[in-house]
PDB file of N, CA and C in Angstrom:
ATOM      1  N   UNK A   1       2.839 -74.002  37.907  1.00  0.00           N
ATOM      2  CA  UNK A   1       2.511 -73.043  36.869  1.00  0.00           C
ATOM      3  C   UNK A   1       2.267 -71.674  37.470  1.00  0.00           C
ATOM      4  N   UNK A   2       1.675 -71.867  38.441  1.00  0.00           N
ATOM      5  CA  UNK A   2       1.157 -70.446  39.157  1.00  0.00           C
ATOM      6  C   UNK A   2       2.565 -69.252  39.696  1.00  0.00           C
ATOM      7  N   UNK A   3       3.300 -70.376  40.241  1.00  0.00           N
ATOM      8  CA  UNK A   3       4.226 -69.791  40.624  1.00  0.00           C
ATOM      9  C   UNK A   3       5.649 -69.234  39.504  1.00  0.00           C
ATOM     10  N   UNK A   4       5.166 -70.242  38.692  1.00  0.00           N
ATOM     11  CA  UNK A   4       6.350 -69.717  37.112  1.00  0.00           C
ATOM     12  C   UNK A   4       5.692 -68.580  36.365  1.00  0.00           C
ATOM     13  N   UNK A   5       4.549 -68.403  36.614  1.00  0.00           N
ATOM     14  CA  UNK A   5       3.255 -67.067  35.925  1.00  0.00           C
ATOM     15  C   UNK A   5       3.707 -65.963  36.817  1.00  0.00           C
ATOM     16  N   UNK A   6       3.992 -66.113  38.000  1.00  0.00           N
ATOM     17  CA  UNK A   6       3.589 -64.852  38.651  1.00  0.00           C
ATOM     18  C   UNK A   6       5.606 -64.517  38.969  1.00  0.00           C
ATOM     19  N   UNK A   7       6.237 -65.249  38.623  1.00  0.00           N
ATOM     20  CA  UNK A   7       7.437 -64.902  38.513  1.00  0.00           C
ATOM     21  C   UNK A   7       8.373 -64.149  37.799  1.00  0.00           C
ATOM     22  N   UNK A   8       7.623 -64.864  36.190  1.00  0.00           N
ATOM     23  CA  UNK A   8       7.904 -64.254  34.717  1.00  0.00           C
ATOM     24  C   UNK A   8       7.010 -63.737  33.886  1.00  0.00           C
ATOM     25  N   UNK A   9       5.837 -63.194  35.117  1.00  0.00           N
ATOM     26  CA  UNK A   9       4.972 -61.979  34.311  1.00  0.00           C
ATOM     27  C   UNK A   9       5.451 -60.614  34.617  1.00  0.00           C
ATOM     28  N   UNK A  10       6.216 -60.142  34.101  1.00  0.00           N
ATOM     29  CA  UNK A  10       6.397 -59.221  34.594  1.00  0.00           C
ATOM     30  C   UNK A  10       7.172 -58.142  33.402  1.00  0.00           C
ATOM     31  N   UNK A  11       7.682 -56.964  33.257  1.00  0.00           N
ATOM     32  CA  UNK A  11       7.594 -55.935  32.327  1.00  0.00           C
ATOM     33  C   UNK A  11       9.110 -56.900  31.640  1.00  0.00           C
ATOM     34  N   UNK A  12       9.655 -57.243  31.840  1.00  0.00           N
ATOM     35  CA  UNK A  12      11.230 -57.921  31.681  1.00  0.00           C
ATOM     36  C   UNK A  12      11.235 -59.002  30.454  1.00  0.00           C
ATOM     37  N   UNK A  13      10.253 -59.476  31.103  1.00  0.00           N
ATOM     38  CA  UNK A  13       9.949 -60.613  30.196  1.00  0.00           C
ATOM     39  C   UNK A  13       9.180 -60.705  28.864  1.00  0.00           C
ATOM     40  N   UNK A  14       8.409 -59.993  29.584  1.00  0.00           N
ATOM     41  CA  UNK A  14       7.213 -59.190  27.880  1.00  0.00           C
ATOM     42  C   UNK A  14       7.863 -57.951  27.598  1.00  0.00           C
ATOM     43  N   UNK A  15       8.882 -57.510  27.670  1.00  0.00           N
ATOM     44  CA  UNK A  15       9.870 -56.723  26.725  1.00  0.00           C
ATOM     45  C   UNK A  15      10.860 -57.519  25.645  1.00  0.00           C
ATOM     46  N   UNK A  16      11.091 -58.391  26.551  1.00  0.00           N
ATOM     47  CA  UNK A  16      11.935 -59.276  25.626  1.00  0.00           C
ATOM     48  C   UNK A  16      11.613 -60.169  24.985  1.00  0.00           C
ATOM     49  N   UNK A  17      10.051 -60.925  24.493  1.00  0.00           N
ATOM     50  CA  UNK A  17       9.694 -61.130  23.858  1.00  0.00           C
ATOM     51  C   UNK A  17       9.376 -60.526  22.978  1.00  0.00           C
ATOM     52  N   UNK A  18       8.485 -59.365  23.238  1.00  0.00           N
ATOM     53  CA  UNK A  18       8.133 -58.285  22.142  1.00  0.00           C
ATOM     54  C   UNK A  18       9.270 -57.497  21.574  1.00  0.00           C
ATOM     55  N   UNK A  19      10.617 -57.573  21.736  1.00  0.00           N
ATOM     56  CA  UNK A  19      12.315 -57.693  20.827  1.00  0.00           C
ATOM     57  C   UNK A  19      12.479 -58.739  19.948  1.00  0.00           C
ATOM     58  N   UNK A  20      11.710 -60.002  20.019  1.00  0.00           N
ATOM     59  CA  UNK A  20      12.086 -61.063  19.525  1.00  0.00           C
ATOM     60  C   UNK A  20      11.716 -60.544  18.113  1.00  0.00           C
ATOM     61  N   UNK A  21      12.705 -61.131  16.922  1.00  0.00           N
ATOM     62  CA  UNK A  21      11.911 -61.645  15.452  1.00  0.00           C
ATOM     63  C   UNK A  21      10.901 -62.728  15.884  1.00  0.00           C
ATOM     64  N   UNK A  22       9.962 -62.403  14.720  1.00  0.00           N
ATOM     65  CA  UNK A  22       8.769 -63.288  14.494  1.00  0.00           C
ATOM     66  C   UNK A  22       9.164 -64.889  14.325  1.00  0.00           C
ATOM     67  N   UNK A  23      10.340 -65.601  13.931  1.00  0.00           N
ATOM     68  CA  UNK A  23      10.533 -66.454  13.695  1.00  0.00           C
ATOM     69  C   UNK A  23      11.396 -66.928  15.204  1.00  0.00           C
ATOM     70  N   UNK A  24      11.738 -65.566  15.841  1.00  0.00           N
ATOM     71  CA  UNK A  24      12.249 -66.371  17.225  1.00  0.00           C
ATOM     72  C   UNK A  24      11.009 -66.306  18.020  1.00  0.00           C
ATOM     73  N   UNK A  25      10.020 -65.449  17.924  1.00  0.00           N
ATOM     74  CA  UNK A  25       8.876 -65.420  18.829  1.00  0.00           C
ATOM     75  C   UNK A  25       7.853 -66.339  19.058  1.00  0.00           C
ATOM     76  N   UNK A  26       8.258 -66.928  17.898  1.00  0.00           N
ATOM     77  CA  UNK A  26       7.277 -68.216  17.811  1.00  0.00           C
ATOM     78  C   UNK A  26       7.858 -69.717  18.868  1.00  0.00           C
ATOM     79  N   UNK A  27       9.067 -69.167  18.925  1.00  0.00           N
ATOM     80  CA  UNK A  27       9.708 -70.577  20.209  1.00  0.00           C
ATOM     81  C   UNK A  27       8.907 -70.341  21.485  1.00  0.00           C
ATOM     82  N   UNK A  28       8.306 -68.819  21.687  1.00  0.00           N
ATOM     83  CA  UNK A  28       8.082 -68.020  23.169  1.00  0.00           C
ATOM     84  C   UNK A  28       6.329 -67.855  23.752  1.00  0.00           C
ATOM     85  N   UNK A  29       5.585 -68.713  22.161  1.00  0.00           N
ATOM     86  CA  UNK A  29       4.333 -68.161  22.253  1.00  0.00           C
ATOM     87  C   UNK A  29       3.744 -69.603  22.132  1.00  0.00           C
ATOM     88  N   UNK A  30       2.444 -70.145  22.497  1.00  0.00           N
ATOM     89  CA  UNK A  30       1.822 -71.087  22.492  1.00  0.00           C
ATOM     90  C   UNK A  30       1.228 -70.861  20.942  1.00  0.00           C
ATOM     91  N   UNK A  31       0.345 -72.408  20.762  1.00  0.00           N
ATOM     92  CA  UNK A  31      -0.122 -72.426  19.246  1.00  0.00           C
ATOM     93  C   UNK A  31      -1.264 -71.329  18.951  1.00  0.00           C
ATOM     94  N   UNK A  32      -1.887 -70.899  19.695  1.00  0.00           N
ATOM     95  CA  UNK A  32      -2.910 -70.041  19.837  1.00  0.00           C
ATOM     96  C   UNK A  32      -2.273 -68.838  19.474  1.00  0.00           C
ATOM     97  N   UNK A  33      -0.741 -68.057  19.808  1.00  0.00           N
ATOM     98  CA  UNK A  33      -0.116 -67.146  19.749  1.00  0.00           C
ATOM     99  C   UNK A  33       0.162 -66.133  20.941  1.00  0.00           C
ATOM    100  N   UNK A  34      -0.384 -66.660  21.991  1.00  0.00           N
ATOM    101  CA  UNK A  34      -0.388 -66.801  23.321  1.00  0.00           C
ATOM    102  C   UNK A  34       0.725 -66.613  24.289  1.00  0.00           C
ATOM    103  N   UNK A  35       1.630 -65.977  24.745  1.00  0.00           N
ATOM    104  CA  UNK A  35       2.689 -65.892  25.565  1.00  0.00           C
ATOM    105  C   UNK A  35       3.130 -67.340  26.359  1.00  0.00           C
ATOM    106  N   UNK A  36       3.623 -67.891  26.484  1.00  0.00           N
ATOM    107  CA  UNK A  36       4.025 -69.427  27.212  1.00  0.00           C
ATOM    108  C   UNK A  36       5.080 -69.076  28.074  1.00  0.00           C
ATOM    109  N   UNK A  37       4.229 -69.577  29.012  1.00  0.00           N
ATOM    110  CA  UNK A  37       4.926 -69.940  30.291  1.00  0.00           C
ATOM    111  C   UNK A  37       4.769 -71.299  31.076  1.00  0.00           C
ATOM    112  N   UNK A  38       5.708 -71.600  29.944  1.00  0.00           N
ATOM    113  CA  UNK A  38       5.605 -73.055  30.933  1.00  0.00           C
ATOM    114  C   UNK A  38       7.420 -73.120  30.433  1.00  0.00           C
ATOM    115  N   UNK A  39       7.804 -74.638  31.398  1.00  0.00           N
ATOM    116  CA  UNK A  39       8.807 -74.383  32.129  1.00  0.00           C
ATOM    117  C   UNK A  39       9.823 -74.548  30.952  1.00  0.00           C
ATOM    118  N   UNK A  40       9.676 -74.993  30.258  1.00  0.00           N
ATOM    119  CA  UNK A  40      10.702 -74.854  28.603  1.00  0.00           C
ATOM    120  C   UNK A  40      10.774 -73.500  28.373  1.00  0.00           C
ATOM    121  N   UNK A  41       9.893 -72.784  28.607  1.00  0.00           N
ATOM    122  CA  UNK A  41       9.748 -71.055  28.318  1.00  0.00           C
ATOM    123  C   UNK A  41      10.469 -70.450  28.862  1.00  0.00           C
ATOM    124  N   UNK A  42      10.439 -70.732  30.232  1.00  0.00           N
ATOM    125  CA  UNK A  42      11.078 -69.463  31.106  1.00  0.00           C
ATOM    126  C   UNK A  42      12.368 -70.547  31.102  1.00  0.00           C
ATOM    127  N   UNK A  43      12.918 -71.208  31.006  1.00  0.00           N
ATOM    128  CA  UNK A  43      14.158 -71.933  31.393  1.00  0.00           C
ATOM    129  C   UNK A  43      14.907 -70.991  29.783  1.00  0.00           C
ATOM    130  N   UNK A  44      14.099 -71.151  28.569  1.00  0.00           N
ATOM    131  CA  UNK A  44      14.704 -70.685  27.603  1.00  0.00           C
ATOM    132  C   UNK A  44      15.060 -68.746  27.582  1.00  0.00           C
ATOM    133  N   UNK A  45      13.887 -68.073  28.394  1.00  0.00           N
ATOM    134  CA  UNK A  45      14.548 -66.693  29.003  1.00  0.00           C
ATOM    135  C   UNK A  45      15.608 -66.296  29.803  1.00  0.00           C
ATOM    136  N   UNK A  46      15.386 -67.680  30.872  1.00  0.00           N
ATOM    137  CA  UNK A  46      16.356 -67.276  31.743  1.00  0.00           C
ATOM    138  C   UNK A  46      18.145 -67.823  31.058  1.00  0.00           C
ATOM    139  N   UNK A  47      18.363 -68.585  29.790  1.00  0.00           N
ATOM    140  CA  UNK A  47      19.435 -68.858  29.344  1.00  0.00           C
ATOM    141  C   UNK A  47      19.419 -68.011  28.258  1.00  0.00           C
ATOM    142  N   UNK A  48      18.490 -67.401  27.806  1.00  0.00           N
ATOM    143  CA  UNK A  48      18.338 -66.547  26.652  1.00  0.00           C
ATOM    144  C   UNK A  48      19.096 -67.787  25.445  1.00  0.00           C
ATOM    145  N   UNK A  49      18.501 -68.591  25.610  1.00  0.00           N
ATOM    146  CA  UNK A  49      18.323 -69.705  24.567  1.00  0.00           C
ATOM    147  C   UNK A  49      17.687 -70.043  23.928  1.00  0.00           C
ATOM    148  N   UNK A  50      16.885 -69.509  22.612  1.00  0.00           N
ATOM    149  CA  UNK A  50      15.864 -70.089  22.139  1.00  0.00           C
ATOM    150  C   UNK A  50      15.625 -71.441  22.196  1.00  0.00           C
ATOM    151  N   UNK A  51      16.392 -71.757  21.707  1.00  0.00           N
ATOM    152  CA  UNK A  51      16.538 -73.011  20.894  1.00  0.00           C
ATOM    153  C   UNK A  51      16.365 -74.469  21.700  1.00  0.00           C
ATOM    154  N   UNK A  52      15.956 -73.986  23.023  1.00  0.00           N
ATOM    155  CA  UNK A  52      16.414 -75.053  23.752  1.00  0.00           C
ATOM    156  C   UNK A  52      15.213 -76.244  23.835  1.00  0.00           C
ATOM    157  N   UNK A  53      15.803 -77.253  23.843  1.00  0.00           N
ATOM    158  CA  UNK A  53      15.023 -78.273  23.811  1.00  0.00           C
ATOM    159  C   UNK A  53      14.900 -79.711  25.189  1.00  0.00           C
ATOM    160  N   UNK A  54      14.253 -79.204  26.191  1.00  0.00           N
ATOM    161  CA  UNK A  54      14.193 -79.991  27.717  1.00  0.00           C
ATOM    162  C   UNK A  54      14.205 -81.239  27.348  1.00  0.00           C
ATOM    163  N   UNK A  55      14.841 -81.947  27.998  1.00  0.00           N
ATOM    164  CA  UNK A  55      15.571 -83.218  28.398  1.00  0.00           C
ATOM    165  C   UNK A  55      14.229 -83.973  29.096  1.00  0.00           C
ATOM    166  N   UNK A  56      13.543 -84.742  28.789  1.00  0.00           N
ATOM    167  CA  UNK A  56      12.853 -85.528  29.180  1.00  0.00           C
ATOM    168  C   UNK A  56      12.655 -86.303  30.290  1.00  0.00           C
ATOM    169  N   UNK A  57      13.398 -86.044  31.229  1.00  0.00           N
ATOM    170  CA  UNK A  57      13.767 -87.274  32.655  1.00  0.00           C
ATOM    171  C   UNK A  57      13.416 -86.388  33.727  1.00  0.00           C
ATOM    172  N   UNK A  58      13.277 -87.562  34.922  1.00  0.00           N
ATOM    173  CA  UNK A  58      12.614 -86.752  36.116  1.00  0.00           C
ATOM    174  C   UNK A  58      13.833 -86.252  36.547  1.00  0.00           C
ATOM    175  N   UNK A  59      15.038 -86.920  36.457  1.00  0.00           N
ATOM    176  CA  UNK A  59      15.959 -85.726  37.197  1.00  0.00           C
ATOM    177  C   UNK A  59      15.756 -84.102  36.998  1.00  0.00           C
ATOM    178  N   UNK A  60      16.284 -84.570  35.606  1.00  0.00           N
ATOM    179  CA  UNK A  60      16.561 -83.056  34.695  1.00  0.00           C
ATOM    180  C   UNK A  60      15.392 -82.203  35.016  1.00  0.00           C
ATOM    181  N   UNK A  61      13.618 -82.694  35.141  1.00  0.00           N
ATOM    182  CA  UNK A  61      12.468 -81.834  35.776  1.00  0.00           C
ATOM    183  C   UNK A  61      13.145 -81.380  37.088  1.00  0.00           C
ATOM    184  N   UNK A  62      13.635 -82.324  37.951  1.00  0.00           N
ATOM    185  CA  UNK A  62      13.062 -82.049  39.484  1.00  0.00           C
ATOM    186  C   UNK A  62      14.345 -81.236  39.614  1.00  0.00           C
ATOM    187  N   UNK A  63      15.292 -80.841  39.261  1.00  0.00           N
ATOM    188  CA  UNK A  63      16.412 -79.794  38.729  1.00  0.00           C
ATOM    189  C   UNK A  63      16.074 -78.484  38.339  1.00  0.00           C
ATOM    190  N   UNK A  64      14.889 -78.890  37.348  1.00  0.00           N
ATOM    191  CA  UNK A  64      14.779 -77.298  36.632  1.00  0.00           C
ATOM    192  C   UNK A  64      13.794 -76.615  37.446  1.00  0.00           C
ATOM    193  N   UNK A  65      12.460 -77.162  38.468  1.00  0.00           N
ATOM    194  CA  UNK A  65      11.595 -76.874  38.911  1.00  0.00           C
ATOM    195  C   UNK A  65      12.181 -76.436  40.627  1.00  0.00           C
TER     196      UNK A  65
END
């Protein structure tokens, strides 16, 4: 986590959320309304995919991490 925080905190990333519609911003923000960074998050910036939905298996983790 620490290292996915201090990777995709940065002006790039919170620009391009704060571009998002409200109905895409909500894929990008925790339930609190919170910026998310966890690894569904930034995997979905870095494909500029909202929509994306992580694959459940340790491969597909030990791949994306």
């Amino acid at each position: 986590m620490v290292i996915g925080a201090t990777f995709f905190m940065n002006r790039d990333y919170l620009n391009w959320i704060n571009n998002l519609r409200e109905e895409e911003k909500s894929q990008m923000t925790t339930d609190m309304g919170n910026i998310s960074y966890s690894a569904q998050s930034c995997i979905s910036y870095i494909n500029r995919a909202l929509w994306y939905i992580a694959q459940h298996t340790a491969l597909r983790a030990s791949l994306l991490e």
